[in-house]
Protein backbone atom coordinates (compact mmCIF):
# COMPACT_ATOMS: atom_id res chain seq x y z
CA UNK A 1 -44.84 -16.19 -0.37
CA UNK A 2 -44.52 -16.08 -4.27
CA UNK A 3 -45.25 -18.79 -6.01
CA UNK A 4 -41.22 -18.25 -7.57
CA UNK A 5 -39.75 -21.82 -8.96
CA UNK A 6 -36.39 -20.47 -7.59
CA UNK A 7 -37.98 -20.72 -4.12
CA UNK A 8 -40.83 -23.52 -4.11
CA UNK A 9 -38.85 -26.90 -5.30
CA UNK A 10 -36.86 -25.59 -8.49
CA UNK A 11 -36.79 -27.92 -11.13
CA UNK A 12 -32.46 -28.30 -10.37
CA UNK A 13 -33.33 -29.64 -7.12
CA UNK A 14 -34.85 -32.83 -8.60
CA UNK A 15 -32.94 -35.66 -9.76
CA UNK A 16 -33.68 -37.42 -13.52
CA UNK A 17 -36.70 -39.77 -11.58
CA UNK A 18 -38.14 -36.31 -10.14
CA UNK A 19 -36.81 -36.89 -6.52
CA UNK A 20 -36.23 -33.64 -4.87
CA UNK A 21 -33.11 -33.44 -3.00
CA UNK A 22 -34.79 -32.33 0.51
CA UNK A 23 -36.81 -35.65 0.49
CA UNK A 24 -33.69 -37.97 -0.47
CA UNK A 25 -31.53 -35.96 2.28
CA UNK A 26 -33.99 -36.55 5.07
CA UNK A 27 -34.86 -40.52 3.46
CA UNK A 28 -30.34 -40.38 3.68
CA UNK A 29 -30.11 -38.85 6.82
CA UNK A 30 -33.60 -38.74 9.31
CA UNK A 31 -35.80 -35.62 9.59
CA UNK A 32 -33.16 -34.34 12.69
CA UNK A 33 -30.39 -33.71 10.34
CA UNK A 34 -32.73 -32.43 8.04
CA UNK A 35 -34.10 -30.24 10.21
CA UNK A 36 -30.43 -28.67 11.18
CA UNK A 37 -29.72 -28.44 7.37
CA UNK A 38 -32.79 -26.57 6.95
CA UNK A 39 -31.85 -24.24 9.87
CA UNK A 40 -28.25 -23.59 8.78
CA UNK A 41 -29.38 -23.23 5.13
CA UNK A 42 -32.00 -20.57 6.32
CA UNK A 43 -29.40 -18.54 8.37
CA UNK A 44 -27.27 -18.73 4.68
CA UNK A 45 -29.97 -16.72 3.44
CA UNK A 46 -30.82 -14.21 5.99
CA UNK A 47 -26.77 -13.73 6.42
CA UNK A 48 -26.63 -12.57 2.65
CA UNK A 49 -29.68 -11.67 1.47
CA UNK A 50 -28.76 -7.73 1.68
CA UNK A 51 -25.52 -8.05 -0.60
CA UNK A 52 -26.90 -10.93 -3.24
CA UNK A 53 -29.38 -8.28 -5.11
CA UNK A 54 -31.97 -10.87 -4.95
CA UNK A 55 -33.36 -9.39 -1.29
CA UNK A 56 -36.81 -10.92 -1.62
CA UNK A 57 -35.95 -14.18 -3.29
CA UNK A 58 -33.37 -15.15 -0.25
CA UNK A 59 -35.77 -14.02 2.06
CA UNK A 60 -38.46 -16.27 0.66
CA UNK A 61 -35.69 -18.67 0.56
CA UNK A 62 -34.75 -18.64 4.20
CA UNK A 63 -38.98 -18.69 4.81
CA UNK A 64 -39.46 -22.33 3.38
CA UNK A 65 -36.47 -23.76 4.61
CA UNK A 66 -37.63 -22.11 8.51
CA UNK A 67 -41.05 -23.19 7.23
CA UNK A 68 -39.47 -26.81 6.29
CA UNK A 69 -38.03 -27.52 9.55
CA UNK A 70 -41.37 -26.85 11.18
CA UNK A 71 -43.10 -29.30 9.37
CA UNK A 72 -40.64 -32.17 9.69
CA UNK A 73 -40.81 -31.24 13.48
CA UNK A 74 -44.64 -30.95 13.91
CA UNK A 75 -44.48 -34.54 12.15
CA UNK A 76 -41.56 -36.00 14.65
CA UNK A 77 -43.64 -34.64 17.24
CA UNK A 78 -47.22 -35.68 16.38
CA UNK A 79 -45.27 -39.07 16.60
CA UNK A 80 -45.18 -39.21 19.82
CA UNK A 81 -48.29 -38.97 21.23
């Protein structure tokens, strides 16, 4: 995956104390709504990544949010053993 600041925490995405919104949702709402977000805002980007122009940057989009959910699942389950 590029290293492309539209894709790997953009700069917009942080408020004016450098919180990115991803962390404050899941500190908001718990890592399983976070995790559905993530899904749902990963499906956004596969649904229109052929008609945006930007093919590769949704795709790499859609990638770290899939790639997001994972890792707040691997933690939710390493919790429980």
């Amino acid at each position: 995956m590029s290293q492309n600041s539209n894709v790997e925490h953009p700069t917009h995405y942080n408020n004016k104390r450098g919180i990115e919104c991803i962390d404050a949702m899941i500190a908001a709402f718990g890592k399983s709504e976070a995790v559905t977000f993530c899904k749902i805002n990963a499906f956004k980007y596969l649904w229109r990544a052929e008609n945006k122009g930007k093919y590769k940057e949704d795709m790499e989009k859609a990638a770290w949010y899939i790639n997001k959910a994972n890792e707040l699942l691997a933690v939710e389950v390493s919790n429980i053993d």
